[in-house]
PDB file of N, CA and C in Angstrom:
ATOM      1  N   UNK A   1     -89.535 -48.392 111.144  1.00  0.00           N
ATOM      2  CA  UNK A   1     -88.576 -47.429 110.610  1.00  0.00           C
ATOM      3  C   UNK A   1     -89.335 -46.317 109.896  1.00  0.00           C
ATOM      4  N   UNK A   2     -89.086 -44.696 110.376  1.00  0.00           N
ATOM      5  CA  UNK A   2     -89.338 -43.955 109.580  1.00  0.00           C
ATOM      6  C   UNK A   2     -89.441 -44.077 108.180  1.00  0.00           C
ATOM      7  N   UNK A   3     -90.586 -43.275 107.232  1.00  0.00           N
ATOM      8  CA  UNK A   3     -89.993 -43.272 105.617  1.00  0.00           C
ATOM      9  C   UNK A   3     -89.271 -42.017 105.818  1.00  0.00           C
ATOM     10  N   UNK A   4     -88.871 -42.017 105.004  1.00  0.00           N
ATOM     11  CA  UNK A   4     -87.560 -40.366 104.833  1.00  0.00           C
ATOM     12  C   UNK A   4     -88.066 -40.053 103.128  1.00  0.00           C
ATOM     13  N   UNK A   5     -88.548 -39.234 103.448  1.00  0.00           N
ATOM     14  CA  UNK A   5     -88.400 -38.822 101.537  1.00  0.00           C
ATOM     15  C   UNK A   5     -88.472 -36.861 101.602  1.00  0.00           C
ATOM     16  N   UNK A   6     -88.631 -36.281 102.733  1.00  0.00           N
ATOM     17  CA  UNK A   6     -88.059 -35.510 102.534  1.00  0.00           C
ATOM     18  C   UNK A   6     -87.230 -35.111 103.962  1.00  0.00           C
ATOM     19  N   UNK A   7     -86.154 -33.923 103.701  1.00  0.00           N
ATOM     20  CA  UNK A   7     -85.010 -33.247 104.602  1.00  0.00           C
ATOM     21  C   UNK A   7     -85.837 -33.324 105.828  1.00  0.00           C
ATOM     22  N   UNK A   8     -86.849 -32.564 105.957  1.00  0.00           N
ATOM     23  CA  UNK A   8     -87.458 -32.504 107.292  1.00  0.00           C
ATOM     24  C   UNK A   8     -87.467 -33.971 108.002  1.00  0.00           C
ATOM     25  N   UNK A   9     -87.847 -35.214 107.144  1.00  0.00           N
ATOM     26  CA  UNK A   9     -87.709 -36.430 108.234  1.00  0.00           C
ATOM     27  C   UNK A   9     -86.404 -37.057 108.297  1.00  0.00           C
ATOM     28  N   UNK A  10     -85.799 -36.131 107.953  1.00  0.00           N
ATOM     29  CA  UNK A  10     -84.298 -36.783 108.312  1.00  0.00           C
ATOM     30  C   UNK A  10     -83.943 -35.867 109.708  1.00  0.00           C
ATOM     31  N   UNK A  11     -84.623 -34.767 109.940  1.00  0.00           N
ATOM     32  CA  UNK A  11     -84.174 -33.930 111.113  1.00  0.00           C
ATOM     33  C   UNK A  11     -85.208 -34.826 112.245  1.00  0.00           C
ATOM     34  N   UNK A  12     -86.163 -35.374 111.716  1.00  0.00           N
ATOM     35  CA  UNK A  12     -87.546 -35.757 112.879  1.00  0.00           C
ATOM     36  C   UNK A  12     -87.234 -36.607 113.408  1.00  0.00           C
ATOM     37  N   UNK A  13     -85.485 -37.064 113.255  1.00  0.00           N
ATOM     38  CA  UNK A  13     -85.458 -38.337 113.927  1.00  0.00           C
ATOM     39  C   UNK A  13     -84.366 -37.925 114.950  1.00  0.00           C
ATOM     40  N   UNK A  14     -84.155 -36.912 115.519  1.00  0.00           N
ATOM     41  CA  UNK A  14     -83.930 -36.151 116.753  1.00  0.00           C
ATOM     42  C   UNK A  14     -84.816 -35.047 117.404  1.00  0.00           C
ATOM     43  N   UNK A  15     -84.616 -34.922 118.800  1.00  0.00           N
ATOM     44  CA  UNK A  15     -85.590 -34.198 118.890  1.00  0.00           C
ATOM     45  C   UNK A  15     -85.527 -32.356 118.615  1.00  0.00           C
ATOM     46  N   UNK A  16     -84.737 -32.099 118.613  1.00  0.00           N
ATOM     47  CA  UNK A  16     -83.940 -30.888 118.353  1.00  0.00           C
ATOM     48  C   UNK A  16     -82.663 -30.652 117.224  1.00  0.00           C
ATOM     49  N   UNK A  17     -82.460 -29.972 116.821  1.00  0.00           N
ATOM     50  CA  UNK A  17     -81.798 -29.855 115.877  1.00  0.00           C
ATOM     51  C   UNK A  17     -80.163 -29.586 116.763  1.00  0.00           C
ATOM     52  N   UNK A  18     -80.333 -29.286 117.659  1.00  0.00           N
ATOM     53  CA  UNK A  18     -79.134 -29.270 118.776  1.00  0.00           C
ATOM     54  C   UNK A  18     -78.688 -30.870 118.882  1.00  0.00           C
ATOM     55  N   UNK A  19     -79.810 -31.399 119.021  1.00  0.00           N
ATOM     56  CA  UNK A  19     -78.999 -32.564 119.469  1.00  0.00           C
ATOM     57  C   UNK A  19     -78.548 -33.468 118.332  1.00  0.00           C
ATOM     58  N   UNK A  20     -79.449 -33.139 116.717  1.00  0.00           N
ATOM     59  CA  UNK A  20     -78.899 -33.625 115.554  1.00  0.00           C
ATOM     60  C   UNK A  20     -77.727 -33.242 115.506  1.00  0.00           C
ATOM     61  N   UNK A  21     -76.843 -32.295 115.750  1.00  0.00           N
ATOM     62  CA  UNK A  21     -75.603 -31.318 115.943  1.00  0.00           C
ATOM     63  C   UNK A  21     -74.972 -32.215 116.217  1.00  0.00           C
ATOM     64  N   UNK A  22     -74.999 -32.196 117.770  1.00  0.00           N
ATOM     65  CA  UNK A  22     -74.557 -33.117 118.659  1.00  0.00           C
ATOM     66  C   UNK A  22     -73.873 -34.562 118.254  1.00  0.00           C
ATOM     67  N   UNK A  23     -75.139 -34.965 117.521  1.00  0.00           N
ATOM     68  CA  UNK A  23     -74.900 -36.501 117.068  1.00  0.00           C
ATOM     69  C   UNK A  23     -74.029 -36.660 115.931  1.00  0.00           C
ATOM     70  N   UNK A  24     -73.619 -35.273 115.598  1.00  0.00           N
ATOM     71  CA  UNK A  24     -73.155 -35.675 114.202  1.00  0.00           C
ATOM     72  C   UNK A  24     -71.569 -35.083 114.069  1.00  0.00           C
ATOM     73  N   UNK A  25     -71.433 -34.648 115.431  1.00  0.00           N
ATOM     74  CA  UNK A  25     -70.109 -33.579 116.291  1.00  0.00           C
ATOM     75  C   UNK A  25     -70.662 -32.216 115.215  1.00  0.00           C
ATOM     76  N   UNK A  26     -70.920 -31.634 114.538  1.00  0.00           N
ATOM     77  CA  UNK A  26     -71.191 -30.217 113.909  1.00  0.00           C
ATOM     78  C   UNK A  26     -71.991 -29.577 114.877  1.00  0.00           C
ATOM     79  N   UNK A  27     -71.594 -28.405 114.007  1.00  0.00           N
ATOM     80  CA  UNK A  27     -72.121 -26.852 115.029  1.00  0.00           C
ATOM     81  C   UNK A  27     -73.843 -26.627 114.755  1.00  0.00           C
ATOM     82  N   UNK A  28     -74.264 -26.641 115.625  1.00  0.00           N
ATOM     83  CA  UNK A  28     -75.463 -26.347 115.579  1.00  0.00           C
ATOM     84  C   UNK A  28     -76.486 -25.026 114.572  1.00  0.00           C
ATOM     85  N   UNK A  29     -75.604 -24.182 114.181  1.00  0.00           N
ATOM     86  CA  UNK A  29     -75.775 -23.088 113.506  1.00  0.00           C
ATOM     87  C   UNK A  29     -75.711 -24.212 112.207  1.00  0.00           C
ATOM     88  N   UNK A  30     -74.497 -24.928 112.212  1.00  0.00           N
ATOM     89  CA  UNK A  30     -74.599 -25.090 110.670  1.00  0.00           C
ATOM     90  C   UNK A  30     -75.848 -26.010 110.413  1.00  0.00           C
ATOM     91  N   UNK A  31     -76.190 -26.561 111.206  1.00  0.00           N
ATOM     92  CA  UNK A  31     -77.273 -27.477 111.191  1.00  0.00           C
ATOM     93  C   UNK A  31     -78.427 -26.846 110.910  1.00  0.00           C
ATOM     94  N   UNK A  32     -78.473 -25.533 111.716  1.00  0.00           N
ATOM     95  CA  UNK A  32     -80.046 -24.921 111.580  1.00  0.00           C
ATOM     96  C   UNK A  32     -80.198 -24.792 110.018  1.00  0.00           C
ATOM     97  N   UNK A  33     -78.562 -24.456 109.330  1.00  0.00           N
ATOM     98  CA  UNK A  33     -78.957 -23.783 107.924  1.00  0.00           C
ATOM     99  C   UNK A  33     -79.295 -24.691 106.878  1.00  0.00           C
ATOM    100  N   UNK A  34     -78.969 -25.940 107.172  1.00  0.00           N
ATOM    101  CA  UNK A  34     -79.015 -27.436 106.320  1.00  0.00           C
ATOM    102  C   UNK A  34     -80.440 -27.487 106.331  1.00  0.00           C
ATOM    103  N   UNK A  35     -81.596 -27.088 107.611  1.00  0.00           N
ATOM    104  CA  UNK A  35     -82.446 -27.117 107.832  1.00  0.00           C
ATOM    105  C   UNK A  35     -83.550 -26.172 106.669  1.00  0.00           C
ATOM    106  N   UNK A  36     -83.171 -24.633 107.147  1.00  0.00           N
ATOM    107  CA  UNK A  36     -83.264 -24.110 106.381  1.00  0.00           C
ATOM    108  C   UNK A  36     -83.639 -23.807 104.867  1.00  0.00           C
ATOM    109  N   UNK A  37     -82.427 -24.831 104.634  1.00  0.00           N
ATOM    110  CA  UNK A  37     -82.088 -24.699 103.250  1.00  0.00           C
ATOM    111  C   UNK A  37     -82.949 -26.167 102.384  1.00  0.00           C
ATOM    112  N   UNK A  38     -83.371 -26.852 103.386  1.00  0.00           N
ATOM    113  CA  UNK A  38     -83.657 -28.099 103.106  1.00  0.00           C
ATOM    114  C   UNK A  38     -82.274 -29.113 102.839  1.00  0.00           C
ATOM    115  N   UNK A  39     -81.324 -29.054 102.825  1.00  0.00           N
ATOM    116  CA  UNK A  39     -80.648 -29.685 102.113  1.00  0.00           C
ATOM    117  C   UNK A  39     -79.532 -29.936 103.063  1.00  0.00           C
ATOM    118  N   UNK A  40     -79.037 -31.263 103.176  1.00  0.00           N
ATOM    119  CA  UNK A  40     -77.327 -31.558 103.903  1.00  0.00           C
ATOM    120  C   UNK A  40     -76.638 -31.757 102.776  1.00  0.00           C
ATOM    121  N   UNK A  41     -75.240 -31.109 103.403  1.00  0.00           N
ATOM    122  CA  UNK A  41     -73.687 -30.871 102.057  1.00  0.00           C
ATOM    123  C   UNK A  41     -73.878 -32.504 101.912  1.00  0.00           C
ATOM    124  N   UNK A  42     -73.320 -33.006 101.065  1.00  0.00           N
ATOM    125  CA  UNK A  42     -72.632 -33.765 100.928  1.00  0.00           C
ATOM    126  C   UNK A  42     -71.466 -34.432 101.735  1.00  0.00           C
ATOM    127  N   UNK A  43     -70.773 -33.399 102.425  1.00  0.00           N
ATOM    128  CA  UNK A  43     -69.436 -33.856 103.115  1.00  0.00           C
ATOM    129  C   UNK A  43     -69.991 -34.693 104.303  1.00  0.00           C
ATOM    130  N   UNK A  44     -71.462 -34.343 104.777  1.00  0.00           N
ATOM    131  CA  UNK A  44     -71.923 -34.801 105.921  1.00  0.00           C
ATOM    132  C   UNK A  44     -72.671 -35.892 105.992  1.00  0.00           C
ATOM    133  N   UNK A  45     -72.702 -36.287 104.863  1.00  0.00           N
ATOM    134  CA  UNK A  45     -73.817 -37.768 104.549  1.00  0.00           C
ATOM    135  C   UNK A  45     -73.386 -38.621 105.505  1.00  0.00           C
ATOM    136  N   UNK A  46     -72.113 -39.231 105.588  1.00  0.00           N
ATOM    137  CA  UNK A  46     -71.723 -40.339 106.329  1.00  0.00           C
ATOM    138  C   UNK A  46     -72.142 -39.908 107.799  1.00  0.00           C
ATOM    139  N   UNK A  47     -71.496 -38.912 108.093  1.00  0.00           N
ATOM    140  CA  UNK A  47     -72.053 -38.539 109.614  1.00  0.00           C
ATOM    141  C   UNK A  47     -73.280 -38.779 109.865  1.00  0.00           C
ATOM    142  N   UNK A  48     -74.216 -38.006 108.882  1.00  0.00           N
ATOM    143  CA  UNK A  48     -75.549 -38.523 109.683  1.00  0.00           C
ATOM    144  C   UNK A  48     -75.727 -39.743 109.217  1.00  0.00           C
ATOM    145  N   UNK A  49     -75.357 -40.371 108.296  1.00  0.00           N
ATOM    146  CA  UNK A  49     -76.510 -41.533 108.500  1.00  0.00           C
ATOM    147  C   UNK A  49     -75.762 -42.770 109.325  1.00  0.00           C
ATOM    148  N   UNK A  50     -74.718 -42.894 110.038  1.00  0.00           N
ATOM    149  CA  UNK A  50     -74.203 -43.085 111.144  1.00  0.00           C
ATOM    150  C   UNK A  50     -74.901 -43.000 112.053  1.00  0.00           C
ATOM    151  N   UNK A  51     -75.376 -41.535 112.633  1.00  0.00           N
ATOM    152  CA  UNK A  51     -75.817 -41.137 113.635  1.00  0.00           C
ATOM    153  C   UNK A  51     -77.632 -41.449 113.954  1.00  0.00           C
ATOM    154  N   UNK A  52     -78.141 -41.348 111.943  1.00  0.00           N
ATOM    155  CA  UNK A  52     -79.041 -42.465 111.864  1.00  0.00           C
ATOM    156  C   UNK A  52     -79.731 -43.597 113.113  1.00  0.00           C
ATOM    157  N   UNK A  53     -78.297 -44.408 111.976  1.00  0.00           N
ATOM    158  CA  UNK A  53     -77.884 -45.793 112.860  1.00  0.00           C
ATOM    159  C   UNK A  53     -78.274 -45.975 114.253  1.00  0.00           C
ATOM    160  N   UNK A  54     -77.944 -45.155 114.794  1.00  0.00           N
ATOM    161  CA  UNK A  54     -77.624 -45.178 116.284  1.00  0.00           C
ATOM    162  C   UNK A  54     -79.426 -45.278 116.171  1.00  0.00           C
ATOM    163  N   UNK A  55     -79.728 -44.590 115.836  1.00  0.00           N
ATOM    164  CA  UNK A  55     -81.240 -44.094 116.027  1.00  0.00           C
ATOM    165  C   UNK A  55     -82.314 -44.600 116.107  1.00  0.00           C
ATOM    166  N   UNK A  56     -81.651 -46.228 115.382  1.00  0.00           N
ATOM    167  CA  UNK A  56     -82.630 -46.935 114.309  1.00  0.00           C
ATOM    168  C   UNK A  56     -82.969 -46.968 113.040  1.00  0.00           C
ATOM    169  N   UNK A  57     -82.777 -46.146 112.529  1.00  0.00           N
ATOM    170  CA  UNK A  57     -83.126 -45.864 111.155  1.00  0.00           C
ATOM    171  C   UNK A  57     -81.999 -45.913 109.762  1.00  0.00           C
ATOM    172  N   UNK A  58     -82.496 -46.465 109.258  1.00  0.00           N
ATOM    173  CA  UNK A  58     -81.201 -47.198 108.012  1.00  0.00           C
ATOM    174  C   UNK A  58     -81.252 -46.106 106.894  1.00  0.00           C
ATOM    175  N   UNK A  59     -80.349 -45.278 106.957  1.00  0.00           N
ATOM    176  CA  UNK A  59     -80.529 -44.008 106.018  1.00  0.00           C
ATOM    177  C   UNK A  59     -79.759 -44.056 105.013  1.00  0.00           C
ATOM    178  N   UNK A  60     -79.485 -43.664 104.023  1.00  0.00           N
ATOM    179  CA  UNK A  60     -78.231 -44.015 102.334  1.00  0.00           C
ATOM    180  C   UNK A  60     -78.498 -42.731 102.156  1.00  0.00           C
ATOM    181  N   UNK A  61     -77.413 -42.987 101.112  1.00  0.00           N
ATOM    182  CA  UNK A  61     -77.238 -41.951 100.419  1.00  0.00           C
ATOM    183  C   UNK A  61     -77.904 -41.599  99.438  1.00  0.00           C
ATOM    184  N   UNK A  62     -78.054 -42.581  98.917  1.00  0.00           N
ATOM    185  CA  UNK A  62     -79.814 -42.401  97.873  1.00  0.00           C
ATOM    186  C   UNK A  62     -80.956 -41.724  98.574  1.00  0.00           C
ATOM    187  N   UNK A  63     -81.010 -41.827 100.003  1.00  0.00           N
ATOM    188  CA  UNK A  63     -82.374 -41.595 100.253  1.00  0.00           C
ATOM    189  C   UNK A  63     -82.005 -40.056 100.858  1.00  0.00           C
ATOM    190  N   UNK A  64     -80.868 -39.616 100.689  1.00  0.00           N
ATOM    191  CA  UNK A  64     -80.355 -38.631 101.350  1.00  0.00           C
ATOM    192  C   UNK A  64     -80.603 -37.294  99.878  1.00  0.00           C
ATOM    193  N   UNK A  65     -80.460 -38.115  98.845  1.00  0.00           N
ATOM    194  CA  UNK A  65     -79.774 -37.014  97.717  1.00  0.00           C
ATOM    195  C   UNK A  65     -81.703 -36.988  97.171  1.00  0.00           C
ATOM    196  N   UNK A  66     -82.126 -37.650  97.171  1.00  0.00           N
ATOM    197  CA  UNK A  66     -83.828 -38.002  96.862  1.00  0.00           C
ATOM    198  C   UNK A  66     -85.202 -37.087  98.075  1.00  0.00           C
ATOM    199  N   UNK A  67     -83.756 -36.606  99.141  1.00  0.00           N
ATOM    200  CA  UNK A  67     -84.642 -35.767  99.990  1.00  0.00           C
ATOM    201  C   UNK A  67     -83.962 -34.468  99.770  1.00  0.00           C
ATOM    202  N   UNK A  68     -83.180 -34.278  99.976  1.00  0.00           N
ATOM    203  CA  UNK A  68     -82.386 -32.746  99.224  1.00  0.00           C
ATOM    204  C   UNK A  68     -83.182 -32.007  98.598  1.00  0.00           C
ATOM    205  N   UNK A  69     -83.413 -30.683  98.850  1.00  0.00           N
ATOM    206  CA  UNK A  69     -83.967 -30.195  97.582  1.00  0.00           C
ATOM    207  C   UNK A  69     -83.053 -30.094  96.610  1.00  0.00           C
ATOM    208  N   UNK A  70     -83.226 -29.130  95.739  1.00  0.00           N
ATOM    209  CA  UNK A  70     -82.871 -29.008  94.349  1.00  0.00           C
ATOM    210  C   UNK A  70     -81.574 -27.478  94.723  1.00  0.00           C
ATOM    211  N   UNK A  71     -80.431 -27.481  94.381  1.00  0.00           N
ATOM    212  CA  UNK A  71     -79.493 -26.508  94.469  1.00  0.00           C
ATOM    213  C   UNK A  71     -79.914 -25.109  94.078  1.00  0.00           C
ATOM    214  N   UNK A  72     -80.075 -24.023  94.365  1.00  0.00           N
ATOM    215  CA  UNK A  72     -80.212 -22.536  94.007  1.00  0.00           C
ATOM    216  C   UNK A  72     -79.111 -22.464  93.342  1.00  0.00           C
ATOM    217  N   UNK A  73     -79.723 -21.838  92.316  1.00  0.00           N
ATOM    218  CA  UNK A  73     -78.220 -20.739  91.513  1.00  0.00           C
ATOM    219  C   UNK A  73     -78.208 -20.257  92.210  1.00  0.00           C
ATOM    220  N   UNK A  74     -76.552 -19.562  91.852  1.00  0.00           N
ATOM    221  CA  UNK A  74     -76.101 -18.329  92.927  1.00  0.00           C
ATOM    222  C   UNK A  74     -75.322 -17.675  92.036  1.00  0.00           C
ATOM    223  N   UNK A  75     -75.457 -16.474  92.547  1.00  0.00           N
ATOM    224  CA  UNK A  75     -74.564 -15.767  91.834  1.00  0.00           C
ATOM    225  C   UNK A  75     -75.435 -14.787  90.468  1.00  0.00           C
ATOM    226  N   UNK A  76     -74.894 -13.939  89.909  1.00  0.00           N
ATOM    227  CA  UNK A  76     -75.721 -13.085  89.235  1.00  0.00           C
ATOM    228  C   UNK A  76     -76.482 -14.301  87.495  1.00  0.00           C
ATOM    229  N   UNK A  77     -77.631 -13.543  86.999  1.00  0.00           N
ATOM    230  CA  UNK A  77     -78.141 -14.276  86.217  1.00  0.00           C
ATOM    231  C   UNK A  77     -77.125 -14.362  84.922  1.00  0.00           C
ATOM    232  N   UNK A  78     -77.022 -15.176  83.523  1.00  0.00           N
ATOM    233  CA  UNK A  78     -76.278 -14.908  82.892  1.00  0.00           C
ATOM    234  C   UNK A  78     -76.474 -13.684  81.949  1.00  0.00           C
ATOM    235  N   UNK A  79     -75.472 -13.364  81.200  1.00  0.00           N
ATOM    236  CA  UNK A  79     -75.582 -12.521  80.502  1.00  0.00           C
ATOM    237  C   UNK A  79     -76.767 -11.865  79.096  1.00  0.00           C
ATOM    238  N   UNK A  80     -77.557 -12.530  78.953  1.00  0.00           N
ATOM    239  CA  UNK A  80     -78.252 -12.601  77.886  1.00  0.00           C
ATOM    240  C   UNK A  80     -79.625 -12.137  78.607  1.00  0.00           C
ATOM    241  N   UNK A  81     -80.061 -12.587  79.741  1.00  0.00           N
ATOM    242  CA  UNK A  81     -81.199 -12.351  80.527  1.00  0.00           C
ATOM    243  C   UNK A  81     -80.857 -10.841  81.216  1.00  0.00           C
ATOM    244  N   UNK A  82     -79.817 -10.220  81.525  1.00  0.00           N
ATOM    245  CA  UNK A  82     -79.577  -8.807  82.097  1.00  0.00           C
ATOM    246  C   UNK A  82     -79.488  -8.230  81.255  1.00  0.00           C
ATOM    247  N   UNK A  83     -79.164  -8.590  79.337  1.00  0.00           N
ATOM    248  CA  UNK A  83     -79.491  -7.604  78.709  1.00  0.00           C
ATOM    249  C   UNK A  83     -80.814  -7.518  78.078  1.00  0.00           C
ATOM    250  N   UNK A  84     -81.856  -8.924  77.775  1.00  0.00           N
ATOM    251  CA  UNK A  84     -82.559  -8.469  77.175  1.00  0.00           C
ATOM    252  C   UNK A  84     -83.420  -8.518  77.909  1.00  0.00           C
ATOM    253  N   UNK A  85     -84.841  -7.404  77.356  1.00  0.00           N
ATOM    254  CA  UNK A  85     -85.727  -7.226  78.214  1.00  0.00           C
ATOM    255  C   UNK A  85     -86.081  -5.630  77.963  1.00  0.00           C
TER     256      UNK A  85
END
């Protein structure tokens, strides 16, 4: 069994990110951006590690949120940092 400790070996266990898509019924675009971004939503945990399954590989949700990166702020900085300076 793969180790998984980061996003990328959770994608390495298809060969394409099309066919991670595939396996997981989602759109392939959204997949590229999970990629991207390092990170899968939340809403999709069960799907993949289902699709995992199929794969061989025994994936959780622990090992899912432990490969994630870390969330970007978004949105403008707060107020105290745009005024001082």
């Amino acid at each position: 069994m793969p180790k998984i400790h980061e996003v990328r070996d959770i994608f390495e266990l298809w060969p394409t990110v099309t066919a991670m898509a595939k396996a997981i019924s989602a759109k392939p675009d959204t997949v590229r951006k999970w990629k991207k971004t390092k990170r899968i939503p939340e809403d999709a945990w069960h799907s993949v590690i289902d699709a995992a399954l199929v794969k061989g590989c025994r994936l959780t949700v622990d090992m899912i949120m432990a490969a994630n990166e870390p969330m970007k702020r978004r949105g403008r900085p707060p107020l105290e940092s745009r005024v001082s300076g």
